[in-house]
N, C-alpha and C. Protein backbone atom coordinates (compact mmCIF):
# COMPACT_ATOMS: atom_id res chain seq x y z
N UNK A 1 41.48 2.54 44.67
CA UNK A 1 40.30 2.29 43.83
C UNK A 1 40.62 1.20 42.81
N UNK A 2 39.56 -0.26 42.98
CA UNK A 2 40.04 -0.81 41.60
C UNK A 2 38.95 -1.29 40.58
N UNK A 3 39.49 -0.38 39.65
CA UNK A 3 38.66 -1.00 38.27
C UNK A 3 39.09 -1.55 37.18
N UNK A 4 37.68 -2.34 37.11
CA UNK A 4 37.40 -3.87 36.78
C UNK A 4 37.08 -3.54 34.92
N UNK A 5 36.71 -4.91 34.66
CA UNK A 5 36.55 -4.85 32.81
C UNK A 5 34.83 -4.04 32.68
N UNK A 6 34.34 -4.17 33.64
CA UNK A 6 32.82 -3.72 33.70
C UNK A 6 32.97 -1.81 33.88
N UNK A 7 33.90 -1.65 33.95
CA UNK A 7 33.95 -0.07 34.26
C UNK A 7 34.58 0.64 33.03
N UNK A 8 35.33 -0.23 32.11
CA UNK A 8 36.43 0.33 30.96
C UNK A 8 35.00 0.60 29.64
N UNK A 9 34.95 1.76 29.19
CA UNK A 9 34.23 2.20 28.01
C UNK A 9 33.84 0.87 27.05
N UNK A 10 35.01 0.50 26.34
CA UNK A 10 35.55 -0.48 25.58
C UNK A 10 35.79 -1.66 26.48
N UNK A 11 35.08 -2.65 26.67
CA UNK A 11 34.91 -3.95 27.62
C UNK A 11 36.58 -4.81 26.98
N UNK A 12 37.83 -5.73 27.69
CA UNK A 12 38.80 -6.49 27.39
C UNK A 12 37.82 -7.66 26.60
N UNK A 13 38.09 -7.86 25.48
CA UNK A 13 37.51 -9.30 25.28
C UNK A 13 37.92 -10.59 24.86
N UNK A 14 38.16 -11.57 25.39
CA UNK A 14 38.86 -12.92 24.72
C UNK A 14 38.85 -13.07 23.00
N UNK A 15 39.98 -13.41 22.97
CA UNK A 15 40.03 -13.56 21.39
C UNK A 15 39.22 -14.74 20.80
N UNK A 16 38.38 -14.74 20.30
CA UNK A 16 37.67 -15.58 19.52
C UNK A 16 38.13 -16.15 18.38
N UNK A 17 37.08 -17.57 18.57
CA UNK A 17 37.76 -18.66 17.53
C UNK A 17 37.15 -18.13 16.22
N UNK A 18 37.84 -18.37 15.22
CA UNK A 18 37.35 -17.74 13.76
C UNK A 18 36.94 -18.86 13.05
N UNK A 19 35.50 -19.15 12.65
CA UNK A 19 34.82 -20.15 12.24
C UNK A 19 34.94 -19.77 10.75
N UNK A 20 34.43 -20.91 9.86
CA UNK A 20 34.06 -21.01 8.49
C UNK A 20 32.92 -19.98 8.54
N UNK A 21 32.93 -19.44 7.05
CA UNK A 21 32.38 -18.01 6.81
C UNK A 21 30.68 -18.91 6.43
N UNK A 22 29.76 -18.57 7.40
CA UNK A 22 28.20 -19.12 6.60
C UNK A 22 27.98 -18.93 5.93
N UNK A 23 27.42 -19.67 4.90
CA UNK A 23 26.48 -19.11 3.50
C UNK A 23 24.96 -18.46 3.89
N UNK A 24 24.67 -17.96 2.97
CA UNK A 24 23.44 -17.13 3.15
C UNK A 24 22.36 -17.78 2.67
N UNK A 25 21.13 -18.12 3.02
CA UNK A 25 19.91 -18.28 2.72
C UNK A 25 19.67 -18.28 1.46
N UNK A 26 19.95 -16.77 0.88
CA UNK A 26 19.49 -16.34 -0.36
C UNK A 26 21.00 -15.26 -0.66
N UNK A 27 21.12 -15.05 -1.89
CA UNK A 27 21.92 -15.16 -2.42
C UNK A 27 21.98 -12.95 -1.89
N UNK A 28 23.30 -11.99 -1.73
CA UNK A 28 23.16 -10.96 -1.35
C UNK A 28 22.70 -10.16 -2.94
N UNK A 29 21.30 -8.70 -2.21
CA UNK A 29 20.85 -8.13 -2.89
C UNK A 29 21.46 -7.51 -4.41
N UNK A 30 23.18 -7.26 -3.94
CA UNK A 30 24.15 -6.84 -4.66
C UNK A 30 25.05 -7.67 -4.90
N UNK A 31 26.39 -7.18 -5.35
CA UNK A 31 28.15 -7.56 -5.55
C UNK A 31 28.38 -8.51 -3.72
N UNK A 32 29.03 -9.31 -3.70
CA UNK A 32 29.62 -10.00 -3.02
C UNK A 32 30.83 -9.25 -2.13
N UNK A 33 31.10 -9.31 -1.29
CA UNK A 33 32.09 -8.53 -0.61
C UNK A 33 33.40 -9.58 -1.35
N UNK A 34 33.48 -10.33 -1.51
CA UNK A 34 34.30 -11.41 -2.09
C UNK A 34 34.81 -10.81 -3.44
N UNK A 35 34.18 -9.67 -4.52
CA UNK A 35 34.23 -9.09 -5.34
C UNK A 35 35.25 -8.11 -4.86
N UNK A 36 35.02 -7.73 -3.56
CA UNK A 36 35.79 -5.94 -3.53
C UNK A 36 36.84 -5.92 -4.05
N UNK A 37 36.96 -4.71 -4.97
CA UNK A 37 38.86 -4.57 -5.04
C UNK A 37 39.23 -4.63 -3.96
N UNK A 38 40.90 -5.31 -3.90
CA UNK A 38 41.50 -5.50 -2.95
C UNK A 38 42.43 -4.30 -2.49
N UNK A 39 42.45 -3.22 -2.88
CA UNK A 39 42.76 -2.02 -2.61
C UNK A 39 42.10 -1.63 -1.14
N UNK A 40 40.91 -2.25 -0.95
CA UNK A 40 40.19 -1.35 -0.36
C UNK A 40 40.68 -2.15 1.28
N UNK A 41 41.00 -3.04 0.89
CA UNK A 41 41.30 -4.41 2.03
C UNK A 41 42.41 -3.05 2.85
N UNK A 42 43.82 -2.66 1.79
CA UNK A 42 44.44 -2.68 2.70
C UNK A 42 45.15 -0.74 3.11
N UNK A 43 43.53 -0.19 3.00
CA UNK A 43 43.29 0.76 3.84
C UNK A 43 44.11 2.10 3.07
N UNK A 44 44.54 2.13 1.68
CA UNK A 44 45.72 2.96 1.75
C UNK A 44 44.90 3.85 0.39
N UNK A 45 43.99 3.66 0.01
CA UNK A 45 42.84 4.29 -0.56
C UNK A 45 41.85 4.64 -0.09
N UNK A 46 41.42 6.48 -0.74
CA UNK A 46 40.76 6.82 0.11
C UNK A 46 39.15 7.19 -0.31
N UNK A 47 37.97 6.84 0.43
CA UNK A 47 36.89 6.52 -0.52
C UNK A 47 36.23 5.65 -0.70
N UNK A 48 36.47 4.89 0.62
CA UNK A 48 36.01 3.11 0.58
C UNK A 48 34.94 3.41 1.82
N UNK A 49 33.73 2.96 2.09
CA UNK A 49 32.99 3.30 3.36
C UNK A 49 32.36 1.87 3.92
N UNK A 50 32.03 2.02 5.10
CA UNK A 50 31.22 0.87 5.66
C UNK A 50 30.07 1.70 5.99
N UNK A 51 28.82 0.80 6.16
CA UNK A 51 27.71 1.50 6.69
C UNK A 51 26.75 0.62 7.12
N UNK A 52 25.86 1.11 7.98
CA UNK A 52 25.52 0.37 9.16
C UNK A 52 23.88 0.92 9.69
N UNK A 53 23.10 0.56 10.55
CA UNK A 53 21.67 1.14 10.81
C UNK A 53 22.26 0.97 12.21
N UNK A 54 22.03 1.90 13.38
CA UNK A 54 22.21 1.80 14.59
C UNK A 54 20.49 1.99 15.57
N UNK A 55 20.68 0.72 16.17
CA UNK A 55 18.78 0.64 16.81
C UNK A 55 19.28 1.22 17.87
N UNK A 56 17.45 2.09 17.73
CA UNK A 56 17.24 2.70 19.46
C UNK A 56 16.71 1.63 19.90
N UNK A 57 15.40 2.47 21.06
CA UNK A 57 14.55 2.01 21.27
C UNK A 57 13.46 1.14 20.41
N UNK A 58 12.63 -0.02 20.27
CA UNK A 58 12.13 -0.39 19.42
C UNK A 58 11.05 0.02 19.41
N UNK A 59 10.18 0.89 20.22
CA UNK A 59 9.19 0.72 19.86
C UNK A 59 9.41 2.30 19.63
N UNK A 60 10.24 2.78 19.16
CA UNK A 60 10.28 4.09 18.36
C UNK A 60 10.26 3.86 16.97
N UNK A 61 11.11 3.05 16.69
CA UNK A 61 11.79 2.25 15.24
C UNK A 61 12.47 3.50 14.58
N UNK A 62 12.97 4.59 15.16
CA UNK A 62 13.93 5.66 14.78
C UNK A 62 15.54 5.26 14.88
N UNK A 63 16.00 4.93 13.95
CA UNK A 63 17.00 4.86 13.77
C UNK A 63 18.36 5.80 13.23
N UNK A 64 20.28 5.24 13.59
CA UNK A 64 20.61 6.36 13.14
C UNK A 64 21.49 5.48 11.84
N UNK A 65 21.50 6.35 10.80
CA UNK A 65 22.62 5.79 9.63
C UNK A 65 23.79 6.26 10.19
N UNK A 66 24.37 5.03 9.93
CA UNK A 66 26.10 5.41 10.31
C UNK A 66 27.25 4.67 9.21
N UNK A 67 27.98 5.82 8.66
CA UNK A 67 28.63 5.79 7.43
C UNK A 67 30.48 6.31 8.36
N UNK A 68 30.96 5.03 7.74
CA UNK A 68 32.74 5.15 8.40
C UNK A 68 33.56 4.86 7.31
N UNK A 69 34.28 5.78 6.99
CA UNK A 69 35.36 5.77 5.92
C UNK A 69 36.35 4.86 6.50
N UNK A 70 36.98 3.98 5.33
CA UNK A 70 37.99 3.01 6.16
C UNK A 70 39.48 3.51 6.33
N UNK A 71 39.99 4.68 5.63
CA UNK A 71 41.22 5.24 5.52
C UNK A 71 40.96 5.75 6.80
N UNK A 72 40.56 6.82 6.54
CA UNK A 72 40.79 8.35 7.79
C UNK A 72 39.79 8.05 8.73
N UNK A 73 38.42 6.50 9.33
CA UNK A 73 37.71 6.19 10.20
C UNK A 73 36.87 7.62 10.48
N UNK A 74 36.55 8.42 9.25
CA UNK A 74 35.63 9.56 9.64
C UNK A 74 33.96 9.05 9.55
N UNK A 75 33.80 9.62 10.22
CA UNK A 75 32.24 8.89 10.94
C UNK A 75 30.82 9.99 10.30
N UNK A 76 30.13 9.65 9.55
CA UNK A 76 28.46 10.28 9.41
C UNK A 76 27.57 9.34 10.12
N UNK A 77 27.05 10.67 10.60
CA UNK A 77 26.28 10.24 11.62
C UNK A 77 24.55 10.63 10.76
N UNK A 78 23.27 9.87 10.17
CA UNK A 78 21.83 10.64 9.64
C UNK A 78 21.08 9.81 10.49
N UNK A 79 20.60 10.61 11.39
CA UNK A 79 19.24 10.35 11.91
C UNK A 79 17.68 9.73 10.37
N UNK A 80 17.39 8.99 10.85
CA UNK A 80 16.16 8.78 10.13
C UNK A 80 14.97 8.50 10.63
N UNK A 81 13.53 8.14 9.44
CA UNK A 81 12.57 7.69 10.37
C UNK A 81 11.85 6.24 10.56
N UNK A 82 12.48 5.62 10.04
CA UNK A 82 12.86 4.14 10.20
C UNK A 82 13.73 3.59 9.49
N UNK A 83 13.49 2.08 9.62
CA UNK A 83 14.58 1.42 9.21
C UNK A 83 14.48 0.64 8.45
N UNK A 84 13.88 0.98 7.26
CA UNK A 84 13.61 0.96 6.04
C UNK A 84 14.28 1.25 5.05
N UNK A 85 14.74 0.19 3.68
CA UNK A 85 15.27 0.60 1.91
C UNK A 85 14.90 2.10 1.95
N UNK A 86 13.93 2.61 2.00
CA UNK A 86 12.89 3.91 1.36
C UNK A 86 13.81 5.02 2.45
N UNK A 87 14.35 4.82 3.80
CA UNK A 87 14.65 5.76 4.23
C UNK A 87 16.18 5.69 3.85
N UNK A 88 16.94 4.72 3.81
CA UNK A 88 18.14 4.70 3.52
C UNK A 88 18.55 5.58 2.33
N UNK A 89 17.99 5.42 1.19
CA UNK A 89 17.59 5.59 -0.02
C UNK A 89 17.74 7.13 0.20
N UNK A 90 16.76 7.55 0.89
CA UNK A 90 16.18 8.96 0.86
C UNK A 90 17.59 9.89 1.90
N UNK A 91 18.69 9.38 2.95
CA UNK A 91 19.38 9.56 3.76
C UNK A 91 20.58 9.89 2.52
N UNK A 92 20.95 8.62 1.71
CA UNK A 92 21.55 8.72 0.73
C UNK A 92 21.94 9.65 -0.32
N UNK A 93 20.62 10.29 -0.72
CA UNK A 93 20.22 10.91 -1.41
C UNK A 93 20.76 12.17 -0.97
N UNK A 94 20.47 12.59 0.19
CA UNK A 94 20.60 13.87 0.94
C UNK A 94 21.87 14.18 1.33
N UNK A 95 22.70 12.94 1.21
CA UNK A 95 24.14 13.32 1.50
C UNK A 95 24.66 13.63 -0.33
N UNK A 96 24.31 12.76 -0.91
CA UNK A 96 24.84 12.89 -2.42
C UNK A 96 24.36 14.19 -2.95
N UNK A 97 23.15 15.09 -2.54
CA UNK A 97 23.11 16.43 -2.69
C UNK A 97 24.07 17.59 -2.13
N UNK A 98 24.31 17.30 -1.37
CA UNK A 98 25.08 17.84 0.01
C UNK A 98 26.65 18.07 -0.85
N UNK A 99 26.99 17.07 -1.04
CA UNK A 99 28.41 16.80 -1.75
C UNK A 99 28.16 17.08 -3.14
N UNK A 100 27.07 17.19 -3.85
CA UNK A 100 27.04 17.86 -5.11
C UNK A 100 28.57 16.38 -5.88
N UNK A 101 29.59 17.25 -6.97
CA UNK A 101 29.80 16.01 -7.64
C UNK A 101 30.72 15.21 -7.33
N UNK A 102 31.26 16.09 -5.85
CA UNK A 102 32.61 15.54 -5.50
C UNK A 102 31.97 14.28 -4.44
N UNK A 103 30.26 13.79 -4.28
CA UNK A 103 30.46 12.81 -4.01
C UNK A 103 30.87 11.54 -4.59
N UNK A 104 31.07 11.71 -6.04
CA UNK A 104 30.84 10.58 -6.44
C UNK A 104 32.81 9.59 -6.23
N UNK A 105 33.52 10.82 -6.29
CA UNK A 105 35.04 10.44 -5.76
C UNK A 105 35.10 10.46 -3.95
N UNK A 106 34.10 11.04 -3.64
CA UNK A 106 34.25 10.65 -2.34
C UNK A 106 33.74 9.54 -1.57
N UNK A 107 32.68 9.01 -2.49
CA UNK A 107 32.23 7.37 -2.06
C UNK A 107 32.40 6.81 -2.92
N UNK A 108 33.15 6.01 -2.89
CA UNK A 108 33.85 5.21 -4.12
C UNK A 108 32.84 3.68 -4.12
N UNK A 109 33.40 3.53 -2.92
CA UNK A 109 32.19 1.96 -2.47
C UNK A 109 31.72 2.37 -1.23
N UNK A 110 30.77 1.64 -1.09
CA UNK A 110 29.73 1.08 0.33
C UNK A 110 30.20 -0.05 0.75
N UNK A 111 30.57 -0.72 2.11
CA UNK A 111 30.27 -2.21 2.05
C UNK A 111 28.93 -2.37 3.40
N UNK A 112 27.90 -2.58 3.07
CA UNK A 112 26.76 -3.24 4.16
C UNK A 112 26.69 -4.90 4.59
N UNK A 113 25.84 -4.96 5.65
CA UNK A 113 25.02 -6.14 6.08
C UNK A 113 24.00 -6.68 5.05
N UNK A 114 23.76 -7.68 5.19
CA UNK A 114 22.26 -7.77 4.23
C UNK A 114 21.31 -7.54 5.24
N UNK A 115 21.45 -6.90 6.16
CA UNK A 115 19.97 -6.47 6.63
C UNK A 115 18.53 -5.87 5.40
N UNK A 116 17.55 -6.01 5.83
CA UNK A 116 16.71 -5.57 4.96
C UNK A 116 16.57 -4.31 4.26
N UNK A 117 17.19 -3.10 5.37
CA UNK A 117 16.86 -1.83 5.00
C UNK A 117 18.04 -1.63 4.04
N UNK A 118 19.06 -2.90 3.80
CA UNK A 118 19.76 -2.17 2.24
C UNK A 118 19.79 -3.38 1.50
N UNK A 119 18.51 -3.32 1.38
CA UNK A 119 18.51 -4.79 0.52
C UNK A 119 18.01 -4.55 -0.83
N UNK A 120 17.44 -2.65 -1.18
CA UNK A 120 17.04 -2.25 -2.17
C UNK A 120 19.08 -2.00 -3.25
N UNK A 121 19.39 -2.46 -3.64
CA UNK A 121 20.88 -2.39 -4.14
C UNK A 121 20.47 -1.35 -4.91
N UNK A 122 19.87 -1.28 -5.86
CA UNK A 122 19.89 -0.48 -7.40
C UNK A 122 19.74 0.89 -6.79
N UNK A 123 18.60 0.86 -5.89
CA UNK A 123 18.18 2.20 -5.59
C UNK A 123 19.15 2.70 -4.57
N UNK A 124 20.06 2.15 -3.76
CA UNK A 124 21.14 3.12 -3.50
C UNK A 124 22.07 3.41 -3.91
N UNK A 125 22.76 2.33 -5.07
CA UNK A 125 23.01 3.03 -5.80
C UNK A 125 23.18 4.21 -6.93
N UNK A 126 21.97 3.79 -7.39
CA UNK A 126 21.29 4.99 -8.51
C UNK A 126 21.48 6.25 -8.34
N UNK A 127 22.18 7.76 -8.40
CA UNK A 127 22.81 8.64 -8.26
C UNK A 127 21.33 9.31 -8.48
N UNK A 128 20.95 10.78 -7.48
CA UNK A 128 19.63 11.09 -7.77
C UNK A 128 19.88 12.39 -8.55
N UNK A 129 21.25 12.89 -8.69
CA UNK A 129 21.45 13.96 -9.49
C UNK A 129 21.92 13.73 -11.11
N UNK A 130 22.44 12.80 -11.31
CA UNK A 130 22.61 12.07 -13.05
C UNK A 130 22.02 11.05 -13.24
N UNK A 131 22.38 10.53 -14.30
CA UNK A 131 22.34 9.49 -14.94
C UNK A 131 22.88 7.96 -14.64
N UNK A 132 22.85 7.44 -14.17
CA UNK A 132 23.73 6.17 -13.99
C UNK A 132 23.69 5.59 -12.63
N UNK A 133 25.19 5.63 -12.15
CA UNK A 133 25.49 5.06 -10.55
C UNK A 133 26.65 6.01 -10.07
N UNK A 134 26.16 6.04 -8.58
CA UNK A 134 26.65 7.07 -8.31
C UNK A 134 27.79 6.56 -6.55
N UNK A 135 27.78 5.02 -6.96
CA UNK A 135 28.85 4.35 -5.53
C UNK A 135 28.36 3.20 -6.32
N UNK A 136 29.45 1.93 -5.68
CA UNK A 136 29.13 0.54 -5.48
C UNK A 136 29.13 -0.14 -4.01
N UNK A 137 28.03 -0.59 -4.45
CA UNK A 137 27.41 -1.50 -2.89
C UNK A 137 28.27 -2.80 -3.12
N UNK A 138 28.54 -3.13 -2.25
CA UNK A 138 29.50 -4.63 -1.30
C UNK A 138 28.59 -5.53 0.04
N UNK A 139 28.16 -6.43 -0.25
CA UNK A 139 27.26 -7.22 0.61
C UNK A 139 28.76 -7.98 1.60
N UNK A 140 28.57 -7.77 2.77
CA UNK A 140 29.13 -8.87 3.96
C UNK A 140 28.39 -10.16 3.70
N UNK A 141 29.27 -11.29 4.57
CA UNK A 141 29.19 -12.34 4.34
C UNK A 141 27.76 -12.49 5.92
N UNK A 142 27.02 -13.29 5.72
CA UNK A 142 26.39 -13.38 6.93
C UNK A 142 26.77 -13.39 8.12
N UNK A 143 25.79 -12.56 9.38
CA UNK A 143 26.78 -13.22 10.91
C UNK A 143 28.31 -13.24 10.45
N UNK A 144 28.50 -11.74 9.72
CA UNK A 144 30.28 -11.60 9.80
C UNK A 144 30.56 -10.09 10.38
N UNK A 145 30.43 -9.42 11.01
CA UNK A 145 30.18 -8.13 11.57
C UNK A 145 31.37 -7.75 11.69
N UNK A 146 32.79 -8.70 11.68
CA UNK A 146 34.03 -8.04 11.67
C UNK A 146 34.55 -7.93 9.86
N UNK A 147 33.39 -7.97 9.12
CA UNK A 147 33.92 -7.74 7.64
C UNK A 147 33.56 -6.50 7.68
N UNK A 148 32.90 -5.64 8.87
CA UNK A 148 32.60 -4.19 8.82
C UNK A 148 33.64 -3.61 9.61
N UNK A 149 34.52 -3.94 10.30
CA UNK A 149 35.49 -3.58 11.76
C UNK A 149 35.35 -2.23 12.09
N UNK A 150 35.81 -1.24 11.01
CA UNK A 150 35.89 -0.09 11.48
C UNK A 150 34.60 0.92 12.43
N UNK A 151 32.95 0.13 11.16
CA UNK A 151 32.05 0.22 11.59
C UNK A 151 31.56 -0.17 12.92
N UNK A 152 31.54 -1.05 13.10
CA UNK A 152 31.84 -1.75 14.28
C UNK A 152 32.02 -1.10 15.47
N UNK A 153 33.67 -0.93 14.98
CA UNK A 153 34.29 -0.09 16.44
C UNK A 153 33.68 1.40 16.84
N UNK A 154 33.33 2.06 15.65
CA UNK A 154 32.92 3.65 15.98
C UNK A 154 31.23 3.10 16.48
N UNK A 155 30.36 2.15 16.27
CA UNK A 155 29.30 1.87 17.05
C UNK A 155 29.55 1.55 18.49
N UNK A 156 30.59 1.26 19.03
CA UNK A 156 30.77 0.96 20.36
C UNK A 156 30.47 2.21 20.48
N UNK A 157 31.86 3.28 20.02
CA UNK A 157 32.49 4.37 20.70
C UNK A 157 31.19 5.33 20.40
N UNK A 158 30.13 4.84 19.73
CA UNK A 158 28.55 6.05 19.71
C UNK A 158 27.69 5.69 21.05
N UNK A 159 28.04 4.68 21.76
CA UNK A 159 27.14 3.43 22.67
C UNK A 159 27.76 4.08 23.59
N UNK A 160 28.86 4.92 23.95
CA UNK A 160 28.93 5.73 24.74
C UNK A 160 28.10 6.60 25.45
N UNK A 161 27.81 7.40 24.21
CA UNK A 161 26.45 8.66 24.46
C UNK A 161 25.58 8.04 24.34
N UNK A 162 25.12 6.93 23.18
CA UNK A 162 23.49 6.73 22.85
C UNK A 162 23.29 4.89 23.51
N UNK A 163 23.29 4.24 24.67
CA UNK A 163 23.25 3.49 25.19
C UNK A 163 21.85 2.82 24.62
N UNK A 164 21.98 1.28 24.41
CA UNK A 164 21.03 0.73 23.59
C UNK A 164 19.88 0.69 24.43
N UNK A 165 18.58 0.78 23.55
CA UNK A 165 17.48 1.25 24.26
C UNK A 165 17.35 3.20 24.18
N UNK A 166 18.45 3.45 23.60
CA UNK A 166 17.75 4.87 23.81
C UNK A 166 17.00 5.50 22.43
N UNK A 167 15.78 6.09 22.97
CA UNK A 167 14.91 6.74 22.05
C UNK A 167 15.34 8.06 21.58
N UNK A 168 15.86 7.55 19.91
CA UNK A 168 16.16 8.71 19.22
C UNK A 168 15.02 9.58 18.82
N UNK A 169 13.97 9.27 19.05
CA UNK A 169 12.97 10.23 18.53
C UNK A 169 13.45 11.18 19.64
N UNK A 170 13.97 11.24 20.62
CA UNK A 170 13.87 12.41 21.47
C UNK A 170 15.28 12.66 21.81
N UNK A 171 16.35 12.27 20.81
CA UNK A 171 17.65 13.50 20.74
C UNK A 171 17.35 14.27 19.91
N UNK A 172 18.12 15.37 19.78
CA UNK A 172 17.71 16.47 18.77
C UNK A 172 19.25 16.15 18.31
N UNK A 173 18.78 16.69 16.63
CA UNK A 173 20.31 16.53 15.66
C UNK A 173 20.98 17.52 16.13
N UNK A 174 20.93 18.24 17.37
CA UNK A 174 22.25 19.09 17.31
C UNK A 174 23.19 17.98 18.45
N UNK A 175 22.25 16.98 19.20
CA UNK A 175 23.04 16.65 19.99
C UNK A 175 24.08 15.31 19.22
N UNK A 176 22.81 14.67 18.24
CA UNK A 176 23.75 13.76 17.54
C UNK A 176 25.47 14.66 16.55
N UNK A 177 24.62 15.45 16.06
CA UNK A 177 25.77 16.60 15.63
C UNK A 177 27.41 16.46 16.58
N UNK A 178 26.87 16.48 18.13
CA UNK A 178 28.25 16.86 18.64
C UNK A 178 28.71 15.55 19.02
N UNK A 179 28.28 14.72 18.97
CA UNK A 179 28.30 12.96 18.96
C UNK A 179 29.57 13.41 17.39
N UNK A 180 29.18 13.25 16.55
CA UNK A 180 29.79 13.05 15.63
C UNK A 180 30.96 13.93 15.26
N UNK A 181 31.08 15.36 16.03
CA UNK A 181 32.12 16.01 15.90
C UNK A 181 33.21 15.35 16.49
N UNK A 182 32.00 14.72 17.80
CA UNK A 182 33.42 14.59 18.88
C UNK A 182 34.38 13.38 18.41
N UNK A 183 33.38 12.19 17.66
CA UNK A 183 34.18 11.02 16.77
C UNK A 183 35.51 11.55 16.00
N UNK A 184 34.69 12.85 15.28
CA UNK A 184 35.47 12.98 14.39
C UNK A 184 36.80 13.58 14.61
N UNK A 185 37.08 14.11 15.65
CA UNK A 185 37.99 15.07 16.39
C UNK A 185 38.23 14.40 17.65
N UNK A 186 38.29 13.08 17.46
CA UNK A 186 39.20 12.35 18.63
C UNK A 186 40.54 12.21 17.98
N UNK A 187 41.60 12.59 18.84
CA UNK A 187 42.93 11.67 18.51
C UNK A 187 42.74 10.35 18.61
N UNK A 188 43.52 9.70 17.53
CA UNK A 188 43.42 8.25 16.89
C UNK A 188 44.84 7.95 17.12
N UNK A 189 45.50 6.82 17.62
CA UNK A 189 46.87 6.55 17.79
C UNK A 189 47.01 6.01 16.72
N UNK A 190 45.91 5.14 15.57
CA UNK A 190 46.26 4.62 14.23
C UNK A 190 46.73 5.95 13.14
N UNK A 191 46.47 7.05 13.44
CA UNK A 191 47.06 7.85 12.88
C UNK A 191 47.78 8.79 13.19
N UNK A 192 48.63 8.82 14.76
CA UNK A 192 49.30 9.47 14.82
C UNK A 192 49.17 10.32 15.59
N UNK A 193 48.10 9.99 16.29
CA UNK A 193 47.21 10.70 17.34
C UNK A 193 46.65 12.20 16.62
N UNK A 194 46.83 11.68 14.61
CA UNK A 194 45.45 12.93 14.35
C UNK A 194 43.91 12.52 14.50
N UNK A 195 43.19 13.28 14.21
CA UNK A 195 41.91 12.91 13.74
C UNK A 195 41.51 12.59 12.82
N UNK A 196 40.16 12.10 12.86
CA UNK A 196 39.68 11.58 11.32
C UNK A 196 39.27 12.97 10.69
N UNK A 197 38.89 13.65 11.17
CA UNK A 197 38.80 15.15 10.13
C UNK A 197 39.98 15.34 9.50
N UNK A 198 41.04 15.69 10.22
CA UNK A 198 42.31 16.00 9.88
C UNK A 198 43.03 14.45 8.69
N UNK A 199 42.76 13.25 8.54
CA UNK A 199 43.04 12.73 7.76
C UNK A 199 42.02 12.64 6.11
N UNK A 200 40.97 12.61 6.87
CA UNK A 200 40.03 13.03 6.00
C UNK A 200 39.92 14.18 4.99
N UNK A 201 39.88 15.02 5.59
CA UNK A 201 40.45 16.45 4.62
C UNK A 201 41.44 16.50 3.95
N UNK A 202 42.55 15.88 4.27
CA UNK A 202 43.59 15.68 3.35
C UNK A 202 43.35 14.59 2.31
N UNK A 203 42.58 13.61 2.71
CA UNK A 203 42.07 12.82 1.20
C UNK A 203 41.28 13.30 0.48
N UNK A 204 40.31 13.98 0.69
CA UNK A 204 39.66 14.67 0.04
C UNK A 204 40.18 15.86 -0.86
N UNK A 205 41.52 16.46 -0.21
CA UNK A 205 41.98 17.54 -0.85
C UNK A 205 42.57 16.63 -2.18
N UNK A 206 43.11 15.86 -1.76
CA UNK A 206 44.30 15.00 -2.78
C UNK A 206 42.84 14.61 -4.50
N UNK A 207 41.89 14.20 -3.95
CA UNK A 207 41.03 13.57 -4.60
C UNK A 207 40.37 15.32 -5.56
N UNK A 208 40.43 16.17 -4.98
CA UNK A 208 39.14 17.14 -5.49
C UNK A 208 39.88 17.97 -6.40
């Protein structure tokens, strides 16, 4: 039997030439990724996230939020009902309840796309249980999708189960649920062949 690059999960891909970084149109909604502490660059702090909108089908416009820690690559997976500031916002919200105060050490930063649906900065930041801010947002550089990598890679490894074109209005969250267990409870050879739960929980313990 022989298989080819068209059969491997994860496609081989030529290394690409690395161009000058584009400027943007208009200037990003937030902080500059160019701002980030450089802590966060080199992975050994824990509390740094990427996040991302993953499209179905379009003419559903149901989309899923997808949030990847860059230490321990632990993956949230929120279904929403479009792909919209107002739903992000509201997705946000529901996790920062969820985590009560230990979110605010557990998302330290965000870094996004300037796509539109997080182009509201203040309001995802804005903490809906106090006073103040409750994370810092980090804008990517345009057409730079490897300033998200980790994100990135766990969107392949979701393109597994949810193949583009598929209509999330008609998974049910228990199935995205085991989508995201199973991320989370893969052996990782970057860590040792643990999981991101299993690294995850231990940052979290260290932090709480």
């Amino acid at each position: 039997m022989t298989i080819t690059n068209k059969d491997l999960p994860a496609k081989c891909k030529k290394k690409r030439s690395y161009e000058r970084v584009r400027k943007a149109a208009r200037p990003p909604a937030g902080a500059s990724i160019e701002n980030r502490p450089k802590e966060v660059y080199s992975r050994d702090t824990f509390g740094h996230w990427e996040m991302d909108c993953l499209e179905g089908k379009k003419k559903s416009k149901k989309p899923l939020l997808v949030l990847t820690e860059r230490k321990s690559r632990k993956e949230i997976i929120i279904p929403m009902r479009d792909q919209t500031s107002r739903s992000v916002i509201a997705a946000i919200d529901r996790l920062e309840r969820q985590h009560g105060a230990d979110f605010y050490k557990i998302f330290r930063t965000i870094t996004v796309d300037n796509g539109s649906e997080f182009s509201d900065c203040k309001g995802i930041e804005k903490s809906c249980r106090r006073k103040g801010r409750r994370t810092k947002l980090y804008y990517c550089h345009p057409y730079s999708s490897c300033e998200r990598g980790s994100n990135e890679n766990q969107n392949r490894m979701i393109r597994r189960w949810f193949p583009k074109g598929t209509d999330f209005s008609q998974v049910t969250a228990k199935t995205i649920r085991w989508v995201e267990d199973w991320l989370n409870n893969y052996p990782r050879e970057t860590h040792g062949f643990r999981s991101a739960n299993s690294v995850f929980e231990e940052g979290v313990a260290l932090l709480i």
